[in-house]
C-alpha atoms as a PDB file:
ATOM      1  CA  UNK A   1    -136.742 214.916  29.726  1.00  0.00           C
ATOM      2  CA  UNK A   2    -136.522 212.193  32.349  1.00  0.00           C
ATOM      3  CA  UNK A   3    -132.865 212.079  33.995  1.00  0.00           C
ATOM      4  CA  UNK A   4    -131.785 208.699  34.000  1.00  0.00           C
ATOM      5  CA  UNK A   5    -130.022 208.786  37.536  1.00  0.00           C
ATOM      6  CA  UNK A   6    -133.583 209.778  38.690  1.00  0.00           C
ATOM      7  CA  UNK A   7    -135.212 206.766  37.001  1.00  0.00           C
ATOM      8  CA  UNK A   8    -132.823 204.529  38.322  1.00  0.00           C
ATOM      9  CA  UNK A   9    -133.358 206.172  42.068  1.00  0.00           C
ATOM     10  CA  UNK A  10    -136.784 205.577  42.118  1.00  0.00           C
ATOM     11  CA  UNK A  11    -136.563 201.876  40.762  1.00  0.00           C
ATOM     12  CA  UNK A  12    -133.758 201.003  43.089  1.00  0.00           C
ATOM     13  CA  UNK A  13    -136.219 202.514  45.802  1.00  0.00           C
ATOM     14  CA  UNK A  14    -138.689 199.529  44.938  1.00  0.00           C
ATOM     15  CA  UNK A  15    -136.544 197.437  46.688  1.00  0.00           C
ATOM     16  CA  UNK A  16    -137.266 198.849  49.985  1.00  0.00           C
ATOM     17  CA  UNK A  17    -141.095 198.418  49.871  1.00  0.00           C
ATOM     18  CA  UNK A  18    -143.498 197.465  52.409  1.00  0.00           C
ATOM     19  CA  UNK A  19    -146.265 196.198  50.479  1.00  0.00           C
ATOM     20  CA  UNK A  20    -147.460 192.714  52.055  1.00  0.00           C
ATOM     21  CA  UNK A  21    -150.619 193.397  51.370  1.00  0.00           C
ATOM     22  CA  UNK A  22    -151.009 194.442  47.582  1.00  0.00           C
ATOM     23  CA  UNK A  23    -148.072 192.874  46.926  1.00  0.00           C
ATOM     24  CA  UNK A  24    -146.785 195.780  44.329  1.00  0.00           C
ATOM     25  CA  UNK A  25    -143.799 197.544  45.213  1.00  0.00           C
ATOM     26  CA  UNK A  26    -143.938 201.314  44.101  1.00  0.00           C
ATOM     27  CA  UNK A  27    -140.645 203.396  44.484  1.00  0.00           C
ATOM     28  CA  UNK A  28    -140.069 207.176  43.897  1.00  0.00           C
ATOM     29  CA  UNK A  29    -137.401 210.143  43.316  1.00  0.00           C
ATOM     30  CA  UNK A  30    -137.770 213.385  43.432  1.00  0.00           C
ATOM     31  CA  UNK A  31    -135.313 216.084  42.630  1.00  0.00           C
ATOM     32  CA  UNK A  32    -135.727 219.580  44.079  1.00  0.00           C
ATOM     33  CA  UNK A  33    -134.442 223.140  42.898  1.00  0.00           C
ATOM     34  CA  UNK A  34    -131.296 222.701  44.557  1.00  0.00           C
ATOM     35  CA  UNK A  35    -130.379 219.729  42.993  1.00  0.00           C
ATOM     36  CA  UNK A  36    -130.856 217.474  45.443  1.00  0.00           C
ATOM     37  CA  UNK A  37    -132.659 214.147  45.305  1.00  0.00           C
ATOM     38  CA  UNK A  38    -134.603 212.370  48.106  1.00  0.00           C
ATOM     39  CA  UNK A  39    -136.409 208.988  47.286  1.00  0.00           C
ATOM     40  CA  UNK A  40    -139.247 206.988  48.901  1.00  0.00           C
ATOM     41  CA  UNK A  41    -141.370 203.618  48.441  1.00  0.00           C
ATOM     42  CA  UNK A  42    -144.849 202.383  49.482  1.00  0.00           C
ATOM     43  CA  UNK A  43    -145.344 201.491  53.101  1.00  0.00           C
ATOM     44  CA  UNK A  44    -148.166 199.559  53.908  1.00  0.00           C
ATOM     45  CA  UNK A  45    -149.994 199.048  57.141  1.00  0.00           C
ATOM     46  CA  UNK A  46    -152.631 196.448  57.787  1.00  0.00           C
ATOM     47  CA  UNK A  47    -154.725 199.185  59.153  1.00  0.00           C
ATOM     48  CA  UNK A  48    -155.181 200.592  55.462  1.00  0.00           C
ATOM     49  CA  UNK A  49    -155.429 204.198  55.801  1.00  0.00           C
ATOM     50  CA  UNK A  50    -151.807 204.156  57.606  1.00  0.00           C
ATOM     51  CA  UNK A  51    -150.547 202.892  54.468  1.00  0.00           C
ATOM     52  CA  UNK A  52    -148.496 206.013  52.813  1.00  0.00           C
ATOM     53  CA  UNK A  53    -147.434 205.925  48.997  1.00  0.00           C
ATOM     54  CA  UNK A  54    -143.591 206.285  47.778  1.00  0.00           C
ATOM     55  CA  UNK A  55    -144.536 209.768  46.200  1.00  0.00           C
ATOM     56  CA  UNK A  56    -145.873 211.357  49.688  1.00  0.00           C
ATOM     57  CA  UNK A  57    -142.549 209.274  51.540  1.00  0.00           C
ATOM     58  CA  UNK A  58    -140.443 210.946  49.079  1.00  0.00           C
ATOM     59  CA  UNK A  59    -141.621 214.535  49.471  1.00  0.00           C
ATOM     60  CA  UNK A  60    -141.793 214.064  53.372  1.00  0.00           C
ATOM     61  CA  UNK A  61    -138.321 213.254  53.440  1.00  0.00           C
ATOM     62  CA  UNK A  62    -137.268 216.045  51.380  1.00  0.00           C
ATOM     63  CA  UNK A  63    -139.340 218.185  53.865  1.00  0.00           C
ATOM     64  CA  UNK A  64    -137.678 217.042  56.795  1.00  0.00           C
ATOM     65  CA  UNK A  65    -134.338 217.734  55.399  1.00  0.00           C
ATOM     66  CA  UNK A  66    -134.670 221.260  53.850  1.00  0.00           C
ATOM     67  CA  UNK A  67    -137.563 222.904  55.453  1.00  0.00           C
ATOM     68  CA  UNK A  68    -140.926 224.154  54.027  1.00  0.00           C
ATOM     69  CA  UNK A  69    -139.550 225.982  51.213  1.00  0.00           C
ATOM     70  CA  UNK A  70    -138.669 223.029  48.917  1.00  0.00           C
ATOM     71  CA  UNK A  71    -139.582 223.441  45.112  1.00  0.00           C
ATOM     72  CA  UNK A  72    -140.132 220.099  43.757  1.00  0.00           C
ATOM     73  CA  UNK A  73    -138.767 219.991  39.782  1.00  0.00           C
ATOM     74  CA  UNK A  74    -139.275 216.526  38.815  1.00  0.00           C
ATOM     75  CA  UNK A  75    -140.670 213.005  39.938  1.00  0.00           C
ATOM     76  CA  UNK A  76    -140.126 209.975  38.546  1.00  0.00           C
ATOM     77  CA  UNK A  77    -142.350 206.891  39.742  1.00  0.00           C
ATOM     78  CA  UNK A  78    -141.354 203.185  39.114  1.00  0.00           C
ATOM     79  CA  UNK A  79    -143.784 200.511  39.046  1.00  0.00           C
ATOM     80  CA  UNK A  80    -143.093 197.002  37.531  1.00  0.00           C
ATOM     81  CA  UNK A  81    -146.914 197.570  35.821  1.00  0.00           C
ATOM     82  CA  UNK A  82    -147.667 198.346  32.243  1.00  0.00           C
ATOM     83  CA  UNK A  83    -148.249 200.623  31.489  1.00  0.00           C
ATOM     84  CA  UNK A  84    -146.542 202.486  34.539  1.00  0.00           C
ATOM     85  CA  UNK A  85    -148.581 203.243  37.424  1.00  0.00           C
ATOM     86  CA  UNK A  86    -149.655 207.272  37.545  1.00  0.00           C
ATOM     87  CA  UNK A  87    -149.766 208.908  41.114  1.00  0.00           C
ATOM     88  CA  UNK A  88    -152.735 208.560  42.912  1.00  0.00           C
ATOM     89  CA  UNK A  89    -154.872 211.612  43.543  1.00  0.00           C
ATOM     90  CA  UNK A  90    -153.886 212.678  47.019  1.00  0.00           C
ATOM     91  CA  UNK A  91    -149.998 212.303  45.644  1.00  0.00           C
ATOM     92  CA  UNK A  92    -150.801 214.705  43.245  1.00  0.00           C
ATOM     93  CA  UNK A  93    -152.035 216.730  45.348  1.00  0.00           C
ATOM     94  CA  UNK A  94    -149.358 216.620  47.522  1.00  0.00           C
ATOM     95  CA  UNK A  95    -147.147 217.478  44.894  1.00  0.00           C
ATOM     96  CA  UNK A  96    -149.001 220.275  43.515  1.00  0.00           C
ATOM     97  CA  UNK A  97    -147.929 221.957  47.013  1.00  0.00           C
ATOM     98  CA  UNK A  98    -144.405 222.011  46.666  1.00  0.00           C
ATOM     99  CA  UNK A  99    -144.036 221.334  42.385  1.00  0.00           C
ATOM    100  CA  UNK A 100    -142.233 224.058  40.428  1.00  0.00           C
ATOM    101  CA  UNK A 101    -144.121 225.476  37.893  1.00  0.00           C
ATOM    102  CA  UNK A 102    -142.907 223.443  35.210  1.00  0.00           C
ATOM    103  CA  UNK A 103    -142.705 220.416  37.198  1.00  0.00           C
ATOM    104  CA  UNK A 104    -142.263 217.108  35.248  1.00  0.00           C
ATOM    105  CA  UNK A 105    -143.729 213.989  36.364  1.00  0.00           C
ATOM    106  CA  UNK A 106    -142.306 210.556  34.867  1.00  0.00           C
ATOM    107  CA  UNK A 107    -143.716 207.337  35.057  1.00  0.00           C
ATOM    108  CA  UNK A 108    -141.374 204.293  34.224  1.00  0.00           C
ATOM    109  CA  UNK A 109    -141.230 200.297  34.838  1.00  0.00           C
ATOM    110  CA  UNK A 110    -138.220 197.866  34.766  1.00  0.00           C
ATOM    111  CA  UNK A 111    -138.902 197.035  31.080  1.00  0.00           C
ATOM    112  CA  UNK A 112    -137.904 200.712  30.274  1.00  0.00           C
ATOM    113  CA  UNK A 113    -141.654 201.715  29.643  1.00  0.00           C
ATOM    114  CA  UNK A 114    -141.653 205.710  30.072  1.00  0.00           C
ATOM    115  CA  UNK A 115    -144.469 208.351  30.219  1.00  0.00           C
ATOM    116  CA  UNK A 116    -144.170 211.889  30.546  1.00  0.00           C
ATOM    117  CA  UNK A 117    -146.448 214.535  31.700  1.00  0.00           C
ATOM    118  CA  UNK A 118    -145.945 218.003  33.819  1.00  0.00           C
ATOM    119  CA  UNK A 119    -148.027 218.109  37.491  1.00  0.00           C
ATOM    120  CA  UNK A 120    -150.687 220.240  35.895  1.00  0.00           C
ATOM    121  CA  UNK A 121    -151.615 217.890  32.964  1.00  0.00           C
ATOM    122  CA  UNK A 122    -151.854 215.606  35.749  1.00  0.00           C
ATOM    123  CA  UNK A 123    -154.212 217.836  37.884  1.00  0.00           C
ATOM    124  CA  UNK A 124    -155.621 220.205  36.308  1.00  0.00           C
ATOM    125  CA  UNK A 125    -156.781 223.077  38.100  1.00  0.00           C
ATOM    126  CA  UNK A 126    -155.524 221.341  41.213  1.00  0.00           C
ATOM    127  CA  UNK A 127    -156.282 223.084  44.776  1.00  0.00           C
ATOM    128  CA  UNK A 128    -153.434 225.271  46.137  1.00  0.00           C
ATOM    129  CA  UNK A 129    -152.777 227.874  48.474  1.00  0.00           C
ATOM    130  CA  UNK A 130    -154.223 231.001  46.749  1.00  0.00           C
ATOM    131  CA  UNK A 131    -157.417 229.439  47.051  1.00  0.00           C
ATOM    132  CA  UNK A 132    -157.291 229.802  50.582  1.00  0.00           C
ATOM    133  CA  UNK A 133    -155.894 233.864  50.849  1.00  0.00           C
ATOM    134  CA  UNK A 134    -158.658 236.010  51.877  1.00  0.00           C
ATOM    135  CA  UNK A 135    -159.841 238.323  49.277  1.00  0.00           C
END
């Protein structure tokens, strides 16, 4: 179940976007194990591959703050498409790193548009660290 102070972080954090170049403001909020809450938008950079998503801003901040051992619990991203934008596949990815096992992912617009799904439905059988122990 999406938290509404969550959905209203990551909408708020559309605001800040740096998008002159798509023109689409994407903001995000995460909320960790502890309870705390970090948020990010898209930053773009006319040199495309510097561009960085809200989802990866979000989780970077949260890294910076606690430390490596951050468990994410649930993301919320806000888009003003519809249907709301899913993460793209390196944010999922990026999330699949530090996601709690049951981690929710929630996608919402300013209409009030909501879809729900946990990090796995999203990627399924996604890469992680056990594939890299040596056996």
């Amino acid at each position: 179940m999406i938290k509404e102070s969550l959905r209203l972080q990551a909408i708020k954090a559309m605001d800040h976007s740096y998008s002159p170049y798509s023109q689409k403001q994407v903001g995000a909020a995460i909320e960790l194990s502890n309870g705390k809450t970090y948020t990010g938008c898209n930053i773009e950079n006319s040199s495309y591959g510097g561009t960085v998503c809200a989802e990866r801003v979000a989780v970077w901040k949260a890294l910076s703050e606690e430390g490596p051992g951050v468990e994410i619990i649930s993301v919320v991203v806000a888009t003003d498409a519809t249907p709301p934008w899913s993460p793209c596949g390196i944010c999922r990815q990026v999330i699949n790193e530090f996601a709690s096992k049951n981690c929710e992912i929630h996608l919402v617009n300013k209409t009030g548009d909501v879809k729900s799904f946990t990090h796995q439905e999203l990627l399924p059988h996604g890469f992680d660290r056990s594939a890299l122990q040596k056996s």
